[in-house]
C-alpha atoms as a PDB file:
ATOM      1  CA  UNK A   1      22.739  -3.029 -11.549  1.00  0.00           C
ATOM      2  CA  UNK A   2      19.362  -1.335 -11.692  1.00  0.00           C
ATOM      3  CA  UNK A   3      16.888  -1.951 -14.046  1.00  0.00           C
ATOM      4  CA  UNK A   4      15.876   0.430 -16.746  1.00  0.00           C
ATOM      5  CA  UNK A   5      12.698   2.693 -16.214  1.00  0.00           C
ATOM      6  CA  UNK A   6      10.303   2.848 -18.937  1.00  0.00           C
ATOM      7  CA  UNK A   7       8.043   6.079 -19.831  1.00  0.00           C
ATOM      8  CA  UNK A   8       5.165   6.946 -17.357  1.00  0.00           C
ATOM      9  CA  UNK A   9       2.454   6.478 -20.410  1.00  0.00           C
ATOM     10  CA  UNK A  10       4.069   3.008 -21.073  1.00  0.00           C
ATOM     11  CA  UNK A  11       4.136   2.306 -17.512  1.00  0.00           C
ATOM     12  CA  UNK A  12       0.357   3.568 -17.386  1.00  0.00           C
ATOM     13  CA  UNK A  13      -0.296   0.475 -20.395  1.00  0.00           C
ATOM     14  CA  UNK A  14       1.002  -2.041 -18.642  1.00  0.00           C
ATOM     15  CA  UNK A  15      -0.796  -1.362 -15.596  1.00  0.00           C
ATOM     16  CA  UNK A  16      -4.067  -0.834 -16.537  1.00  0.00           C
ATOM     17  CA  UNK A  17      -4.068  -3.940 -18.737  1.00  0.00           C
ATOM     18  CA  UNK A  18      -2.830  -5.714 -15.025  1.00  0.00           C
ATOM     19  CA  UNK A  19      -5.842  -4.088 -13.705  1.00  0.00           C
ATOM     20  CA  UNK A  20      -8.190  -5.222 -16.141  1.00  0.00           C
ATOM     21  CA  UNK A  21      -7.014  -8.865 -15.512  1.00  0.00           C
ATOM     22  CA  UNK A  22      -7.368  -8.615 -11.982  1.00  0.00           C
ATOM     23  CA  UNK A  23     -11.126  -7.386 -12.207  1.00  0.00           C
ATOM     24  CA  UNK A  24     -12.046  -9.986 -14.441  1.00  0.00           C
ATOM     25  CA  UNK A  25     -11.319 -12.784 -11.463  1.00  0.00           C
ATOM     26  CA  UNK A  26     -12.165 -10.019  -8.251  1.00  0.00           C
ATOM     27  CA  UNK A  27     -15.272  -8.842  -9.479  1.00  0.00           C
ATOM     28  CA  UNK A  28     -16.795  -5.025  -8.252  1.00  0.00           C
ATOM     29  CA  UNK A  29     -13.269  -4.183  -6.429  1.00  0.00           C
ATOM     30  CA  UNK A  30     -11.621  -1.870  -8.608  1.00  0.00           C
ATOM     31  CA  UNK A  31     -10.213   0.469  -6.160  1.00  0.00           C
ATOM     32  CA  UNK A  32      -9.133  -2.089  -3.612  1.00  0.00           C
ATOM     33  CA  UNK A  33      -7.236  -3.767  -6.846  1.00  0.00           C
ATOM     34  CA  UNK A  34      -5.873  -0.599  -7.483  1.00  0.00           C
ATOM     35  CA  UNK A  35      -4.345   0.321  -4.373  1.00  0.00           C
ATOM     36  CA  UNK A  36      -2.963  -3.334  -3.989  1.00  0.00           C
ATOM     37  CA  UNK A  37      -1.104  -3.081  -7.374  1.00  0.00           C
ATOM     38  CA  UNK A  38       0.173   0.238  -6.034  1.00  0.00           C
ATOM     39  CA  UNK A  39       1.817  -1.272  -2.791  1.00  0.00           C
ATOM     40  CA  UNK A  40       3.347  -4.024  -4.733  1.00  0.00           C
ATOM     41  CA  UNK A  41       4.913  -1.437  -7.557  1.00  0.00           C
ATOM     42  CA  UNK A  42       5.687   0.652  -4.527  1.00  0.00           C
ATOM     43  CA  UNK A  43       7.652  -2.443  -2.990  1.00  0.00           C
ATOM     44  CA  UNK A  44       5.732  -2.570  -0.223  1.00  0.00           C
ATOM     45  CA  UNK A  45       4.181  -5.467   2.105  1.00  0.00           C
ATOM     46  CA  UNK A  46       0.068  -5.871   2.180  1.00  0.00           C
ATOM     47  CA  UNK A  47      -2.152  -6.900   4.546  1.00  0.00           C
ATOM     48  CA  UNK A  48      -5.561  -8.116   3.741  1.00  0.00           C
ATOM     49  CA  UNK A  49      -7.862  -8.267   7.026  1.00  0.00           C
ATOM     50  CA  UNK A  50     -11.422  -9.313   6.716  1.00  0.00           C
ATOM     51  CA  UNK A  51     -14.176 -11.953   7.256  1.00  0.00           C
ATOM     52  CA  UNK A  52     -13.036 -15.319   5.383  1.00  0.00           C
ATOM     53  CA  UNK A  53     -14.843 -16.181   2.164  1.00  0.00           C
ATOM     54  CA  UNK A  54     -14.820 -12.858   0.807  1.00  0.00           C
ATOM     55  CA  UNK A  55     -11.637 -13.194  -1.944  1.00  0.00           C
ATOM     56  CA  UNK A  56      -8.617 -12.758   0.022  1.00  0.00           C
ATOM     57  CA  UNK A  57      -6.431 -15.740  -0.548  1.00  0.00           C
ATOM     58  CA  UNK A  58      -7.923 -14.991  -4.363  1.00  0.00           C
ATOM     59  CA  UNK A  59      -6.737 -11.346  -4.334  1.00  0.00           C
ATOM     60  CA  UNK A  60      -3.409 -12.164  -3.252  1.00  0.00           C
ATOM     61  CA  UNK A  61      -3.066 -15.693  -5.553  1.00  0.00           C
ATOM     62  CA  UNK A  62      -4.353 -13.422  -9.027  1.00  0.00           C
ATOM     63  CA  UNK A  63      -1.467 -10.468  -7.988  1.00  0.00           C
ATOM     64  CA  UNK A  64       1.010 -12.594  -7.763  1.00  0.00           C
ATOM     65  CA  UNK A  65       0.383 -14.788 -11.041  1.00  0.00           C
ATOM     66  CA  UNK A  66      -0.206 -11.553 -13.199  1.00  0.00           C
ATOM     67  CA  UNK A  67       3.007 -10.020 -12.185  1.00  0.00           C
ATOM     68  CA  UNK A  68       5.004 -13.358 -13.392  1.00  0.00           C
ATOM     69  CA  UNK A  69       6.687 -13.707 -10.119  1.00  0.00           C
ATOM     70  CA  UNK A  70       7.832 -17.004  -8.063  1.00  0.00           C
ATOM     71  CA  UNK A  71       4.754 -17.679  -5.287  1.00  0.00           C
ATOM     72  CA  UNK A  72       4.410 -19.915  -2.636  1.00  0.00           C
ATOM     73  CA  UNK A  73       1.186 -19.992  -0.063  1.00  0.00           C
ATOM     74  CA  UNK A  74       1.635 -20.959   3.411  1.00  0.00           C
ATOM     75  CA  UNK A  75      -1.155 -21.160   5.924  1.00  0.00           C
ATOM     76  CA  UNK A  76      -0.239 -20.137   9.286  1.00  0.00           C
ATOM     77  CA  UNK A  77      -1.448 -22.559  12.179  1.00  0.00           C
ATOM     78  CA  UNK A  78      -1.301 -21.840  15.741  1.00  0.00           C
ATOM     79  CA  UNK A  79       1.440 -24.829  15.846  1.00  0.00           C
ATOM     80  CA  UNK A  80       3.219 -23.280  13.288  1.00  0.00           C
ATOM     81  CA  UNK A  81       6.909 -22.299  14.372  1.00  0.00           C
ATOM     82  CA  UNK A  82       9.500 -19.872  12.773  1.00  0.00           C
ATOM     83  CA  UNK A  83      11.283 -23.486  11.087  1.00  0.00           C
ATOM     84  CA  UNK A  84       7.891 -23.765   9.529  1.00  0.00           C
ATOM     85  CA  UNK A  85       8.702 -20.497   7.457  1.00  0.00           C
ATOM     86  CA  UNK A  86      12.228 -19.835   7.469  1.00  0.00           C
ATOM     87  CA  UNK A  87      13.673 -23.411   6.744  1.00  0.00           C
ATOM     88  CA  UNK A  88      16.548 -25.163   8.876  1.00  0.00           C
ATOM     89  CA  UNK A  89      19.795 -26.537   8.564  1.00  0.00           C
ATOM     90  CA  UNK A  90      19.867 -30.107   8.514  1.00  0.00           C
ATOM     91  CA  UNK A  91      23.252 -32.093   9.338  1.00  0.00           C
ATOM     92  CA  UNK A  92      23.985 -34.918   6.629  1.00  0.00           C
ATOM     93  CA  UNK A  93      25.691 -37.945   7.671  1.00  0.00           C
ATOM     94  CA  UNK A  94      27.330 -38.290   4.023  1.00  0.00           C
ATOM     95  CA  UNK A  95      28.942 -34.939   3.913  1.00  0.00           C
ATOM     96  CA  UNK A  96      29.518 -34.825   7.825  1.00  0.00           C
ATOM     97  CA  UNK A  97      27.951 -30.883   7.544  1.00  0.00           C
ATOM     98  CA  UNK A  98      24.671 -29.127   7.675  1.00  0.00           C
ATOM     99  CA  UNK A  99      22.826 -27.401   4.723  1.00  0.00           C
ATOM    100  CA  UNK A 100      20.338 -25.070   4.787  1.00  0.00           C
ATOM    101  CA  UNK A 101      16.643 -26.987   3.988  1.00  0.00           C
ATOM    102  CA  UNK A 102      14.911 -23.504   2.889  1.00  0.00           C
ATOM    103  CA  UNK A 103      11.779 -22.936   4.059  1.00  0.00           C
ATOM    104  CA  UNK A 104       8.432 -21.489   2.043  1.00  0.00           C
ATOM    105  CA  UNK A 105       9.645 -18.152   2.282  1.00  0.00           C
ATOM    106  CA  UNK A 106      12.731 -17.649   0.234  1.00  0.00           C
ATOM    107  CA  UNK A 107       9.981 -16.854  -2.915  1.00  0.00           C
ATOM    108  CA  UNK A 108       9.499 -13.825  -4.379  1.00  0.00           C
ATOM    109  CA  UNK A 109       5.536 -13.409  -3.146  1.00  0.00           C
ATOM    110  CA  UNK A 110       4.904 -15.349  -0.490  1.00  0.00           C
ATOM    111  CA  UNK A 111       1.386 -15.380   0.960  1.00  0.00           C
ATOM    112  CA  UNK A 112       1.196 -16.002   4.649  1.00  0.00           C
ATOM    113  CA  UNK A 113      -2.652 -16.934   4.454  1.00  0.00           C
ATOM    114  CA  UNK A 114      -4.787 -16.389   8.043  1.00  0.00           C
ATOM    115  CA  UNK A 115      -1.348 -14.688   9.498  1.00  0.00           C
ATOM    116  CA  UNK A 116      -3.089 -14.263  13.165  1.00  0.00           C
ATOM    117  CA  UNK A 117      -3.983 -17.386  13.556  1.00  0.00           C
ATOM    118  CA  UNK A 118       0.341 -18.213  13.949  1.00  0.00           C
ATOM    119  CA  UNK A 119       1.540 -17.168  17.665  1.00  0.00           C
ATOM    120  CA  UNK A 120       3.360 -14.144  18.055  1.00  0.00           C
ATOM    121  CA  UNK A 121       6.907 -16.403  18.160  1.00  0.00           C
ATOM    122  CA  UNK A 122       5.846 -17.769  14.681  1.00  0.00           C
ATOM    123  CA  UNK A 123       4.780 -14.114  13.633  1.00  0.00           C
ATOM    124  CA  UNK A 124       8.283 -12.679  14.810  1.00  0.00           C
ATOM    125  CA  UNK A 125      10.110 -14.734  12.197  1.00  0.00           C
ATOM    126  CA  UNK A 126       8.669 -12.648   9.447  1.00  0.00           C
ATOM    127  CA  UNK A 127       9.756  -9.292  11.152  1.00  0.00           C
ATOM    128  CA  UNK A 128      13.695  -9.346   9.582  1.00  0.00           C
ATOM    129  CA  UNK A 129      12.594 -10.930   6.253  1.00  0.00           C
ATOM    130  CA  UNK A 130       9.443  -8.120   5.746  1.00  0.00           C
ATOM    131  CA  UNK A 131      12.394  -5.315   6.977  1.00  0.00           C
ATOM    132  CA  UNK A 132      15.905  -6.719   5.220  1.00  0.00           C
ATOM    133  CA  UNK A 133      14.714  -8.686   2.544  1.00  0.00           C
ATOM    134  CA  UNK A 134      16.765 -11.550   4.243  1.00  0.00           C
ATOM    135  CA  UNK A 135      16.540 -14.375   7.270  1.00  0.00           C
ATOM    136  CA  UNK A 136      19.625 -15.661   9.425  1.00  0.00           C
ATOM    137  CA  UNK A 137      19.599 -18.458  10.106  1.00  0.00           C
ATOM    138  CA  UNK A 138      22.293 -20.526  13.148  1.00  0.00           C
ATOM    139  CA  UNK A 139      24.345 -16.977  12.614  1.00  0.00           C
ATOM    140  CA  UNK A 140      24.642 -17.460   8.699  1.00  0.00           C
ATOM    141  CA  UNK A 141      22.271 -14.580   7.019  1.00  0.00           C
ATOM    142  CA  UNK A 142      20.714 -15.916   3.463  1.00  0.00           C
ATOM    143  CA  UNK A 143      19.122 -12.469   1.345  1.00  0.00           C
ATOM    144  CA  UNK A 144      15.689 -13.508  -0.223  1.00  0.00           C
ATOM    145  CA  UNK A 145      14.976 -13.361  -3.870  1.00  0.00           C
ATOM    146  CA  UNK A 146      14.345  -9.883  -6.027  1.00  0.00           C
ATOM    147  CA  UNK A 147      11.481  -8.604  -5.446  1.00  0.00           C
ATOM    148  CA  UNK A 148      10.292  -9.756  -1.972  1.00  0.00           C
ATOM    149  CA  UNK A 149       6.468  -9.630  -1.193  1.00  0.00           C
ATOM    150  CA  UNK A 150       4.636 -10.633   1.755  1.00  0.00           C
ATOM    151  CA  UNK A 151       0.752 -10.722   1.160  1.00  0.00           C
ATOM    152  CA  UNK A 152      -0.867 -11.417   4.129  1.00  0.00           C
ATOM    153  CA  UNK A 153      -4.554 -12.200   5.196  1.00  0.00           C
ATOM    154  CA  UNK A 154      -5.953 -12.109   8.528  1.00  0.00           C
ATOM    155  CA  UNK A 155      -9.460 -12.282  10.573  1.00  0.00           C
ATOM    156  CA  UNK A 156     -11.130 -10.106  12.407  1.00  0.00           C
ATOM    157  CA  UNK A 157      -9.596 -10.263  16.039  1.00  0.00           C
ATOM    158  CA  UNK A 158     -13.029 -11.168  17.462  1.00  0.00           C
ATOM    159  CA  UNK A 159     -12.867 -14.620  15.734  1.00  0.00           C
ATOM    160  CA  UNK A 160     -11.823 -17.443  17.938  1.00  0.00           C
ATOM    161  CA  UNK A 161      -7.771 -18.709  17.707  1.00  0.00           C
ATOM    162  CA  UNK A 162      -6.496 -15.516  16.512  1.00  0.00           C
ATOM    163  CA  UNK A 163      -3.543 -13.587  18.126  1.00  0.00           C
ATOM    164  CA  UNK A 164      -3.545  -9.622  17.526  1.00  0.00           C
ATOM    165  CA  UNK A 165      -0.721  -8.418  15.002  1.00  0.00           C
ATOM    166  CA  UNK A 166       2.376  -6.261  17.307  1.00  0.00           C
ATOM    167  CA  UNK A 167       2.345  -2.772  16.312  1.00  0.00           C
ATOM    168  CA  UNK A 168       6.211  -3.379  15.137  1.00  0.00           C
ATOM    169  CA  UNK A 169       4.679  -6.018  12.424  1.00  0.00           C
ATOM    170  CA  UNK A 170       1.756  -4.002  11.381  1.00  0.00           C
ATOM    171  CA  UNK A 171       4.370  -1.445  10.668  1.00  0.00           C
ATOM    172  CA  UNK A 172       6.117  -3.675   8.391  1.00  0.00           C
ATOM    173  CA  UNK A 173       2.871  -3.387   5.995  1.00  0.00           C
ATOM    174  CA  UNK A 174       2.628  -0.639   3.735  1.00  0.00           C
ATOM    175  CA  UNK A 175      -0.808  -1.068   2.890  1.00  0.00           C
ATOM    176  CA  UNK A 176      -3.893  -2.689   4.950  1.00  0.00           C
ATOM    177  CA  UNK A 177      -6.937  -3.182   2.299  1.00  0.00           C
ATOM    178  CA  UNK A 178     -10.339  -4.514   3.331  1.00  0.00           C
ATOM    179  CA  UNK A 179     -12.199  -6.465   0.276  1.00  0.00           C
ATOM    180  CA  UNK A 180     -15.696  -6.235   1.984  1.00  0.00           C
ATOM    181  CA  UNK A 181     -18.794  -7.984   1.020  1.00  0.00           C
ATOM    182  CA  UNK A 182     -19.487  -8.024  -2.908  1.00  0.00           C
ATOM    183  CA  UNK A 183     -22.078  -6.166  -4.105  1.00  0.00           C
ATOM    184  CA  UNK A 184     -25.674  -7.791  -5.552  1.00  0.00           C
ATOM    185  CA  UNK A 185     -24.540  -8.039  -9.294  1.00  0.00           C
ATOM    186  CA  UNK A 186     -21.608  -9.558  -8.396  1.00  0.00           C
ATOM    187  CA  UNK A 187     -22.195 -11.478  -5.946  1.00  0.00           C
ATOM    188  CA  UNK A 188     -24.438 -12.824  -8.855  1.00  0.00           C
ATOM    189  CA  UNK A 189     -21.946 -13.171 -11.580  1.00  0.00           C
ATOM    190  CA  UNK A 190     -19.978 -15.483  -8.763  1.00  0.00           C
ATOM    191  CA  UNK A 191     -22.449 -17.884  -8.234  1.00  0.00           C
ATOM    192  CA  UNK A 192     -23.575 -17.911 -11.865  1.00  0.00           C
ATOM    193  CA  UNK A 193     -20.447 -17.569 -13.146  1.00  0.00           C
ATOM    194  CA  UNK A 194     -16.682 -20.347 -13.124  1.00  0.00           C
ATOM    195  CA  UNK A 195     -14.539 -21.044 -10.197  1.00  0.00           C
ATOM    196  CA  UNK A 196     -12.300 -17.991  -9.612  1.00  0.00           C
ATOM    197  CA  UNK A 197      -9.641 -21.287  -9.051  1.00  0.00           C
ATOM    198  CA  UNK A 198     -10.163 -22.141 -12.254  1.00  0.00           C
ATOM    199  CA  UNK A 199     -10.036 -18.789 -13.593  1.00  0.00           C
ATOM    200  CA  UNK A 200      -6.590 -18.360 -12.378  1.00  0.00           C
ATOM    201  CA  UNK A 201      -5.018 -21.316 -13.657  1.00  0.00           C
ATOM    202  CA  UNK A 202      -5.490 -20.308 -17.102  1.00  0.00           C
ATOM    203  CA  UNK A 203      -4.473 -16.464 -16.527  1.00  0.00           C
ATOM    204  CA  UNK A 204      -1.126 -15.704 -18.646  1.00  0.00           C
ATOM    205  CA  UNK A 205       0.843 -13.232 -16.617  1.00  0.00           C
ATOM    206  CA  UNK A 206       1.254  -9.587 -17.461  1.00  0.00           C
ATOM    207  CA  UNK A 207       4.408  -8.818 -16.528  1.00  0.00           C
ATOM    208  CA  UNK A 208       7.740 -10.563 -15.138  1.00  0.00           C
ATOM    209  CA  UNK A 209      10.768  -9.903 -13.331  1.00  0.00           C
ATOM    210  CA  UNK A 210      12.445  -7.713 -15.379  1.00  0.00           C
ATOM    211  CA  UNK A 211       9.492  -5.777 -16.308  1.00  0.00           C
ATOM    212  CA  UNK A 212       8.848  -5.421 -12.628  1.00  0.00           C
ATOM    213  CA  UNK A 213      11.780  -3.996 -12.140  1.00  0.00           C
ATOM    214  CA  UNK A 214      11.228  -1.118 -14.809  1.00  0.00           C
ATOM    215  CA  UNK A 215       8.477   0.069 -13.464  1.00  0.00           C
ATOM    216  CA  UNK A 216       9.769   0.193  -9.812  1.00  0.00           C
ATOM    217  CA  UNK A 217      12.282   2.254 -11.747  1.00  0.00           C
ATOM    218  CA  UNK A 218      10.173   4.431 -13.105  1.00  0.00           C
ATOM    219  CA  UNK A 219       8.274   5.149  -9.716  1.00  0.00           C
ATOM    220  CA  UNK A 220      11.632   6.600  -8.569  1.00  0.00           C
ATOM    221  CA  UNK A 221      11.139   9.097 -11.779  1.00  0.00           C
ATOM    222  CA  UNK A 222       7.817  10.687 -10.789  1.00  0.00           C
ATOM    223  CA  UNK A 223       8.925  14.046  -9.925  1.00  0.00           C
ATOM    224  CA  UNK A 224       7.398  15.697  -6.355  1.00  0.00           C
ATOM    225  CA  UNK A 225       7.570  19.298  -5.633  1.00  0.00           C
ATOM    226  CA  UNK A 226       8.594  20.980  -2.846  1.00  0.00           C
ATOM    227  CA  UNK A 227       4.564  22.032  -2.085  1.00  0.00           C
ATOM    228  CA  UNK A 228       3.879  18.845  -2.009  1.00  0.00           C
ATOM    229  CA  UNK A 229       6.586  17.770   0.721  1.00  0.00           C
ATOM    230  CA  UNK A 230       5.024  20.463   2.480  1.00  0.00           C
ATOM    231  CA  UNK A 231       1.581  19.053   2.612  1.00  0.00           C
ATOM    232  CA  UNK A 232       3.149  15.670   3.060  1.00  0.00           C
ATOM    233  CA  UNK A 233       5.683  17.111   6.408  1.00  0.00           C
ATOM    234  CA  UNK A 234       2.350  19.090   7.399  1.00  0.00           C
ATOM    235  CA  UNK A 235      -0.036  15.654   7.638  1.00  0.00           C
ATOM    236  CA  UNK A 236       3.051  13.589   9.886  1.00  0.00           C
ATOM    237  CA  UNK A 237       3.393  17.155  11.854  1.00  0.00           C
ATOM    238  CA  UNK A 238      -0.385  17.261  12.441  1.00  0.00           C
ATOM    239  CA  UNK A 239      -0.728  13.814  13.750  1.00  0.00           C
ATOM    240  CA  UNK A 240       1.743  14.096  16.046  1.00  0.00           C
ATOM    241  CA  UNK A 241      -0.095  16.655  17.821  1.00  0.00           C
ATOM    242  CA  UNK A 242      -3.401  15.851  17.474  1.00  0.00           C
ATOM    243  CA  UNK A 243      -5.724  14.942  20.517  1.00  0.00           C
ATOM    244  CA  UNK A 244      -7.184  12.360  18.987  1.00  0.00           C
ATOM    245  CA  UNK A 245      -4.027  10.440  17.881  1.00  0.00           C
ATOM    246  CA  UNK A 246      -2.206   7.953  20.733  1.00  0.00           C
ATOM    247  CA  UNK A 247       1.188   7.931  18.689  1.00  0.00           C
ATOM    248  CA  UNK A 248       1.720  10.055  15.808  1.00  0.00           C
ATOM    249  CA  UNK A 249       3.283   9.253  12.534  1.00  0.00           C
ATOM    250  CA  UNK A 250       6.689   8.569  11.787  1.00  0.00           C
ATOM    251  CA  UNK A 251       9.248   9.385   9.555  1.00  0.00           C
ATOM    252  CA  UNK A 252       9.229   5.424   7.929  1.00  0.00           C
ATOM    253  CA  UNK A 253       5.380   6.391   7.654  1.00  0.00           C
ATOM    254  CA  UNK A 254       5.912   9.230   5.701  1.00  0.00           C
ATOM    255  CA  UNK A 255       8.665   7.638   3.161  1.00  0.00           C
ATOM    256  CA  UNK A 256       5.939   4.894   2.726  1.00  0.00           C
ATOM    257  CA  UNK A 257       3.340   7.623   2.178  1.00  0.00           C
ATOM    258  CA  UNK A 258       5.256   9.697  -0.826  1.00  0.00           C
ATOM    259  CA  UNK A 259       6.456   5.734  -2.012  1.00  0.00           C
ATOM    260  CA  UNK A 260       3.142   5.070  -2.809  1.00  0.00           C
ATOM    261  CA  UNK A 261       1.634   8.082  -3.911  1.00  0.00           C
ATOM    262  CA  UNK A 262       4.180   8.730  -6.812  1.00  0.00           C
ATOM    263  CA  UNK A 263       3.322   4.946  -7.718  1.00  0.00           C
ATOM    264  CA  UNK A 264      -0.463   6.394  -7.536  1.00  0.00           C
ATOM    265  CA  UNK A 265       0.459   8.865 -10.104  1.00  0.00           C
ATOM    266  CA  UNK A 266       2.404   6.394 -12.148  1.00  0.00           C
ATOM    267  CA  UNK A 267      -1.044   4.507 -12.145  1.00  0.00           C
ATOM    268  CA  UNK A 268      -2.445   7.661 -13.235  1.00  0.00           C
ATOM    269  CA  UNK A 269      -0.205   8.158 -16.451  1.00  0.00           C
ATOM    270  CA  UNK A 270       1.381  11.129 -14.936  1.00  0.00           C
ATOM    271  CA  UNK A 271       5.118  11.762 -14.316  1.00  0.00           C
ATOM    272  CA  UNK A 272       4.253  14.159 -11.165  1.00  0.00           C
ATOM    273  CA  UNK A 273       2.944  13.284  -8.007  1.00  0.00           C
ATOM    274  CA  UNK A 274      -0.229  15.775  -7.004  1.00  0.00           C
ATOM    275  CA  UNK A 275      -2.124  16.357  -3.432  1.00  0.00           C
ATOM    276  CA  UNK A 276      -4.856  14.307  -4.313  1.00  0.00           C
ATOM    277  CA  UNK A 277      -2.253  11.359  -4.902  1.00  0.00           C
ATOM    278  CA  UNK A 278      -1.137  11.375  -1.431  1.00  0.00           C
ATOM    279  CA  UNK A 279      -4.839  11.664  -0.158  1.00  0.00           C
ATOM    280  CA  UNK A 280      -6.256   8.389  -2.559  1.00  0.00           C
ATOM    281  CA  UNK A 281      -3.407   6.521  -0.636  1.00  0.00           C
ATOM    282  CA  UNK A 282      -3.226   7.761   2.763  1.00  0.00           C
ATOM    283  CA  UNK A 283      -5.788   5.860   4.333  1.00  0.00           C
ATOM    284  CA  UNK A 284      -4.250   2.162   3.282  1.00  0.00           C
ATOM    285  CA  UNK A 285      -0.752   3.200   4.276  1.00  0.00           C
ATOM    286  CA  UNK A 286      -1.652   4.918   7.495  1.00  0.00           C
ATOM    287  CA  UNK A 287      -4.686   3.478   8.793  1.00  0.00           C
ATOM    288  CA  UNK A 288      -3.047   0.249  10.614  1.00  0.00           C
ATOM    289  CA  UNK A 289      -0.451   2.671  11.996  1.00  0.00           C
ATOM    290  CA  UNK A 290      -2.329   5.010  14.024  1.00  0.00           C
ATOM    291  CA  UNK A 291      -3.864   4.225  16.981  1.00  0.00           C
ATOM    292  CA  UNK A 292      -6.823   6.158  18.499  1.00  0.00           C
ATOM    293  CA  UNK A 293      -6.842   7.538  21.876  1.00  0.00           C
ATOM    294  CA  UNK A 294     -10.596   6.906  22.194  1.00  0.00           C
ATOM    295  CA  UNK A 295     -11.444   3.146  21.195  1.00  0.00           C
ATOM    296  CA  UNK A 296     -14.639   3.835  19.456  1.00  0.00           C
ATOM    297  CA  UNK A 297     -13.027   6.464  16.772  1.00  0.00           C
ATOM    298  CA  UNK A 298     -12.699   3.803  13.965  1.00  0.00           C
ATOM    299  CA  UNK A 299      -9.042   4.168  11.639  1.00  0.00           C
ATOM    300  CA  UNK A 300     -11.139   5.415   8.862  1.00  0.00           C
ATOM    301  CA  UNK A 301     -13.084   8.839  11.043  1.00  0.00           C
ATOM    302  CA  UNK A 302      -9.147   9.023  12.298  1.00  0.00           C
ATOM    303  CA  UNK A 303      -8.015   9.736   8.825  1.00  0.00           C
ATOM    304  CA  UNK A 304     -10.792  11.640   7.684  1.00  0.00           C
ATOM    305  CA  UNK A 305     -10.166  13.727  10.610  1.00  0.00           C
ATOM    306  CA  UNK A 306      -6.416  13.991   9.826  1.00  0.00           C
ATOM    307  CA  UNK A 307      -7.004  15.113   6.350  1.00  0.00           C
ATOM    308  CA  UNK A 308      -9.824  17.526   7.055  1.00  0.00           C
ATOM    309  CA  UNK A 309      -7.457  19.353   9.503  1.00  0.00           C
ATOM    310  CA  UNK A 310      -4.469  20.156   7.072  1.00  0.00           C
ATOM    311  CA  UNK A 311      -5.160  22.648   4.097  1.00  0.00           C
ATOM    312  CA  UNK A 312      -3.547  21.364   0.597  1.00  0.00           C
ATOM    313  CA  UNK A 313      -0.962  24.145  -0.186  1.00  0.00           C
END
């Protein structure tokens, strides 16, 4: 049974009173905030990449408290194998059978901290989880709890012990954000100001899992127009064509493009998803997905490009 959906300007309330929370404890990062509270309403996966030290792990810890939901952090180690994530079944002397010892990631948010520091083996054992919302395990196939989030950080592939995400995972991710260095003020009010640890502990969530639930609902209410399918068919069309694109986008891409725009709008207060919805979102969902047939066009100039090449109807 689904849950109910609630009104777009109530949905709008909530939201931006999760919002406000969240800037209180990530200081000068409203928009990166913003987008990460869409892919979460949108029930997508997020990856965070960037330099440590900059509010990752902190971003991903304040989400998951303020949405009420069941969390569990696991830091990924190049020893690290799938057992390590999934669990294992364990034979018991006393009951002459094996149970299933469940591993970190039958939560609801699960943040799989440093991700590419794990080796690809480890990595794969989040691919069926991320795409079924369930593991098998020795032929037996457990579904994970309602909602299922993976937050994932990772470090720049430069840094030393890191192996490079597959394209199949990175697809897996609705949204890659970059936090980036804070800026002077706040950079001050962090120093000056409490432990962002200590912060968290004594956040009250905003929402829970039924409340979750409603407004996942109502994202399914925003209405699009045909125009805007248009535009949306127009931008996967485009990149599929374009010189500059190795492999253009596909038609998971685009369901995880409109997914996230109508939650944009919901964000907005508006029951109607608009142009400019899809464009505020379209460089998080695609960005990670595209990859550039000349190496020194960075993901961002690719998008630009993208958008600056198809008209809005």
């Amino acid at each position: 049974m689904g849950m109910e959906p609630i009104s777009s300007g109530a949905a709008q309330t909530v939201l931006s009173r999760l919002l406000e929370a969240a800037g209180q404890v990530i200081l000068d990062k409203h928009e990166v905030i913003k987008l990460a509270v869409t892919c979460l309403i949108a029930g997508g996966h997020l990856l965070l990449e960037d330099v440590p030290g900059v509010g990752k792990t902190t971003l991903a810890q304040t989400l998951a408290r303020l949405s009420g939901l069941d969390f569990q952090r696991l830091q990924f180690t190049s020893d690290m194998l799938p057992a390590d994530i999934l669990g294992a079944s364990i034979y018991h002397r006393d009951t002459q059978a094996f149970a299933l010892h469940r591993g970190p990631i039958f939560t609801q948010v699960l943040l799989a901290d440093e991700i590419n520091r794990a080796t690809p083996r480890a990595q794969s054992a989040l691919l069926e989880a991320m795409e079924e919302r369930q593991v098998t395990l020795d032929g037996a196939t457990h579904p994970l709890p309602q909602p299922f989030f993976v937050i994932a950080t990772q470090n720049p592939l430069e840094q030393i012990g890191t192996y490079p995400l597959p394209e199949s995972q990175l697809d897996r991710f609705l949204m890659r954000l970059s936090l980036d260095y804070p800026g002077p003020q706040a950079e001050r009010e962090l120093l000056q100001g409490r432990a962002r640890r200590e912060m968290l502990v004594s956040m009250n969530p905003i929402l829970d899992a039924v409340a979750f639930g409603q407004l996942q609902a109502t994202v399914d209410r925003v209405h699009v127009a045909d125009p805007l399918i248009d535009y949306l068919q127009a931008l996967l069309a485009r990149s599929r064509i374009s010189s500059d694109i190795r492999h253009g986008l596909s038609p998971r891409a685009g369901i995880a493009l409109l997914r996230a725009a109508r939650t944009w709008s919901l964000l907005a207060g508006r029951g109607h998803c608009l142009p400019e919805d899809l464009q505020a979102v379209l460089p998080s969902v695609i960005g990670h997905r595209l990859t550039p047939r000349d190496t020194a066009l960075s993901s961002t100039e690719l998008v630009a490009r993208l958008i600056a090449s198809v008209p809005i109807p």
